[in-house]
C-alpha atoms as a PDB file:
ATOM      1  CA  UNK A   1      16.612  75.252   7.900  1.00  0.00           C
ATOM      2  CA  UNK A   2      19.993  75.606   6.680  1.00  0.00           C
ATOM      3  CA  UNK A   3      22.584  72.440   6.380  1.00  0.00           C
ATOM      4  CA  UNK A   4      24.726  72.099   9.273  1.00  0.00           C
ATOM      5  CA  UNK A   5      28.390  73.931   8.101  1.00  0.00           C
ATOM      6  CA  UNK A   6      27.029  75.675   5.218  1.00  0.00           C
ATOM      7  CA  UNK A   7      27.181  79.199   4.691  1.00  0.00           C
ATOM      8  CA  UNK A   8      23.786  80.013   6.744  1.00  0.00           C
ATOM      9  CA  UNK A   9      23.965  77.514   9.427  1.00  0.00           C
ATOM     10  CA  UNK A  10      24.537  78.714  13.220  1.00  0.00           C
ATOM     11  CA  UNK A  11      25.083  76.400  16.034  1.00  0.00           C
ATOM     12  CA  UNK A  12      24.248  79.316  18.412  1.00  0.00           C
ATOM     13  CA  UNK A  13      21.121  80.772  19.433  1.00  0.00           C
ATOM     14  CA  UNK A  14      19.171  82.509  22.232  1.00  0.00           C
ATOM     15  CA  UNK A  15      15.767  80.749  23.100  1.00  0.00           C
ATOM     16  CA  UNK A  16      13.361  82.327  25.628  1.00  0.00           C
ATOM     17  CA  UNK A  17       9.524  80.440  26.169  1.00  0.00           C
ATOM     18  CA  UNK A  18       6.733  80.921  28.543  1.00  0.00           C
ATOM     19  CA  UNK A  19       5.388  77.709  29.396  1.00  0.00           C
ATOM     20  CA  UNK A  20       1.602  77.587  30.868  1.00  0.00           C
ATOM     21  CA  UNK A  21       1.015  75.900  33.932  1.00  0.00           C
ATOM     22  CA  UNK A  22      -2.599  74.262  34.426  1.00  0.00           C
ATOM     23  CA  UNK A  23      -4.247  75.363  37.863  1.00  0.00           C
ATOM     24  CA  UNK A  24      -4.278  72.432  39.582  1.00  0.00           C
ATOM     25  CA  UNK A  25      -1.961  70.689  37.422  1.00  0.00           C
ATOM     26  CA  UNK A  26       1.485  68.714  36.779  1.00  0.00           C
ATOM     27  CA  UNK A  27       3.122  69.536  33.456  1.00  0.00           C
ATOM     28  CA  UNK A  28       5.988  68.218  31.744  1.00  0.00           C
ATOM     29  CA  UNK A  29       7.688  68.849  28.350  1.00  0.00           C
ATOM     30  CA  UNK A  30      11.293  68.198  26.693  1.00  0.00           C
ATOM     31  CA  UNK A  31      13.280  70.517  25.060  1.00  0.00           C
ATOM     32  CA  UNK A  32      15.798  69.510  22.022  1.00  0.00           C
ATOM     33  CA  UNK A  33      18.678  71.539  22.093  1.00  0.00           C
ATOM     34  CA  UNK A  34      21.233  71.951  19.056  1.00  0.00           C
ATOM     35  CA  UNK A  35      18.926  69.736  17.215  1.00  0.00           C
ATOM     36  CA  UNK A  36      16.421  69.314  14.470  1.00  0.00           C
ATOM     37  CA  UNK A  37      14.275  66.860  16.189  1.00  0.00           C
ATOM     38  CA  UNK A  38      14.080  65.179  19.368  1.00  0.00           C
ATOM     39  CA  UNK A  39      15.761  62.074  18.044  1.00  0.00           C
ATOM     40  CA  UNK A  40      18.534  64.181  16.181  1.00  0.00           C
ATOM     41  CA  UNK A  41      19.338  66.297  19.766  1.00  0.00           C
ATOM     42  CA  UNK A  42      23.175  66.965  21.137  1.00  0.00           C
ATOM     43  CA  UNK A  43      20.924  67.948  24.570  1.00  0.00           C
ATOM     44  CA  UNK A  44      17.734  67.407  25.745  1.00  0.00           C
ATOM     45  CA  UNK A  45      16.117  69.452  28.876  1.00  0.00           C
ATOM     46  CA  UNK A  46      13.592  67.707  30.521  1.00  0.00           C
ATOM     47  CA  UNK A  47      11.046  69.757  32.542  1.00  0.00           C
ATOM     48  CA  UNK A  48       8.958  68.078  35.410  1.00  0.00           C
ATOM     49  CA  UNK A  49       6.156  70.698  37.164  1.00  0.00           C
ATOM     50  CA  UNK A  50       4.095  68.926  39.868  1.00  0.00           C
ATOM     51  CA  UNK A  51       0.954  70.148  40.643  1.00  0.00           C
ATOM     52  CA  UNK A  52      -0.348  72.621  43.860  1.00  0.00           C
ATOM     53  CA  UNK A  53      -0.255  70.137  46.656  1.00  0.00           C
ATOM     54  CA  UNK A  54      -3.223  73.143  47.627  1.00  0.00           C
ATOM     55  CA  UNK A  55      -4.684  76.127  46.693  1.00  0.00           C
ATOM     56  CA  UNK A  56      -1.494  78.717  46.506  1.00  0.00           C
ATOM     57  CA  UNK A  57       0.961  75.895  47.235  1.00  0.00           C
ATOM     58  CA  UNK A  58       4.521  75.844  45.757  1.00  0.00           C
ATOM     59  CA  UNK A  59       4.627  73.494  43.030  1.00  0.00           C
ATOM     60  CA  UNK A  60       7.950  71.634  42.852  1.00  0.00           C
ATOM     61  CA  UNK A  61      10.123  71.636  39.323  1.00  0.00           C
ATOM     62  CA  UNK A  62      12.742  68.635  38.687  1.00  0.00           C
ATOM     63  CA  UNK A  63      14.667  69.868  35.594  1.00  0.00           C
ATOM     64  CA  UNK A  64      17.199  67.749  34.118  1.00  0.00           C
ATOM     65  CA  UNK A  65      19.996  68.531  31.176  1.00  0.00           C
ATOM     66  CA  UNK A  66      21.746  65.876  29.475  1.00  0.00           C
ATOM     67  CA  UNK A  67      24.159  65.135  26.874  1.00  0.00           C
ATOM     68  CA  UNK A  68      22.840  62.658  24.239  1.00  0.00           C
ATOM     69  CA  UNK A  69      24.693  59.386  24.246  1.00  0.00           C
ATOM     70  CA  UNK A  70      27.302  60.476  27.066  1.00  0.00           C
ATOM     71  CA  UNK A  71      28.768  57.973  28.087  1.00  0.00           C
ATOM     72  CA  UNK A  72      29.501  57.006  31.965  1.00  0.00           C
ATOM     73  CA  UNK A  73      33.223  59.107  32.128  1.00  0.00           C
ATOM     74  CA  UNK A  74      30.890  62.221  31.023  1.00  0.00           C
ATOM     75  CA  UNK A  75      28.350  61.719  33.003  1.00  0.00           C
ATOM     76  CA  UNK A  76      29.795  65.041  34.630  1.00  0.00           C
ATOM     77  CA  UNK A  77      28.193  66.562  31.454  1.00  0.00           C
ATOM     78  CA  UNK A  78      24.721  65.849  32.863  1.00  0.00           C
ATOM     79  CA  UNK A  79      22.829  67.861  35.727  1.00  0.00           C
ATOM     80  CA  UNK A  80      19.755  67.356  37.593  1.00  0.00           C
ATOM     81  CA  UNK A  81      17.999  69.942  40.031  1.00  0.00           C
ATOM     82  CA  UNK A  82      14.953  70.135  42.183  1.00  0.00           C
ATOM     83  CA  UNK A  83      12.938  73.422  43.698  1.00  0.00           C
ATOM     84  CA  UNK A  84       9.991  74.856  44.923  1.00  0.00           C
ATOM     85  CA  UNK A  85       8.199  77.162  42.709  1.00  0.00           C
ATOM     86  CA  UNK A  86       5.433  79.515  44.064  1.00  0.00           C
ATOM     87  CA  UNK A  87       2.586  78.609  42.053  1.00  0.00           C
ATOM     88  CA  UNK A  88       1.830  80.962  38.953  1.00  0.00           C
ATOM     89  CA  UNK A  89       0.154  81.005  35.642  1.00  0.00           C
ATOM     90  CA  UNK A  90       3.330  80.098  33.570  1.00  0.00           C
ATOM     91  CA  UNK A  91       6.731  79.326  33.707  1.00  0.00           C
ATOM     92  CA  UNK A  92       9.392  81.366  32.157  1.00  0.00           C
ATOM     93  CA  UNK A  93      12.298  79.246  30.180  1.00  0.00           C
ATOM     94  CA  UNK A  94      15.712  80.776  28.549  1.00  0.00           C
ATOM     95  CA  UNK A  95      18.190  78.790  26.280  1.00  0.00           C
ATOM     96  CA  UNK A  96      21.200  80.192  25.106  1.00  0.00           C
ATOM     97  CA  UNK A  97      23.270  77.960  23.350  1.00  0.00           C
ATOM     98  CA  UNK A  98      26.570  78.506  21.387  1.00  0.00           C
ATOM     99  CA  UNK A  99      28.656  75.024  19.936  1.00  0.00           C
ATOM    100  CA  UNK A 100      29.483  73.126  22.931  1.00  0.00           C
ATOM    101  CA  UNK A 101      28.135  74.941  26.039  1.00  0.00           C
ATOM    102  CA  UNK A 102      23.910  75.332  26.730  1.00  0.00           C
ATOM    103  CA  UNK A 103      22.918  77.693  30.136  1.00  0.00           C
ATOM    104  CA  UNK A 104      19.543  77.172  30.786  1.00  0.00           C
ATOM    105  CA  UNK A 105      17.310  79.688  33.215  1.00  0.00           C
ATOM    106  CA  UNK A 106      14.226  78.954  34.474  1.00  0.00           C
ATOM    107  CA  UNK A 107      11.802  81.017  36.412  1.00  0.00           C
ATOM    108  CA  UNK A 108       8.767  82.151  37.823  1.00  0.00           C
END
């Protein structure tokens, strides 16, 4: 890992993951963004999959993305969403990230 500002250091990158969903299962995993540990993150995307409420049911996904340590006039900076999935195997995820602006995709 290269220092942040030296020579070798980017604050941009492109970060796709497939995320497995448990039949039958809720799931639920963080993501740090422009960081080098979860405690060290500029963003953090929080990921809540519920499980099937039955066999073939849509599973429902509350992401959130927020700013570390924004304060209440930025709260603007910080977005929740809710929707129904259609249940599946796995969940696809895509980061791209470049200094100050993160777009996040997620999808079935």
């Amino acid at each position: 890992m290269a220092a942040p500002g030296s020579a070798n250091s980017t604050t941009s990158f492109d970060m796709e993951a497939k995320i497995a969903l448990p039949s039958g299962k809720a799931v639920s995993f963080v993501a740090a963004i422009l960081a080098s540990s979860l405690s060290n993150a500029e963003v953090l995307l929080q990921i809540n999959v519920s499980a099937p409420a039955a066999a073939g049911a849509d599973r429902v996904v509350n992401a959130s993305l927020g700013v570390v340590g924004a304060t209440r006039k930025q709260a603007t900076l910080n977005t929740t969403l809710s929707f129904r999935l259609p249940d599946a195997p796995a969940l696809s995820l895509r980061v791209l990230a470049d200094r100050s602006i993160v777009e996040t995709f997620i999808v079935r």
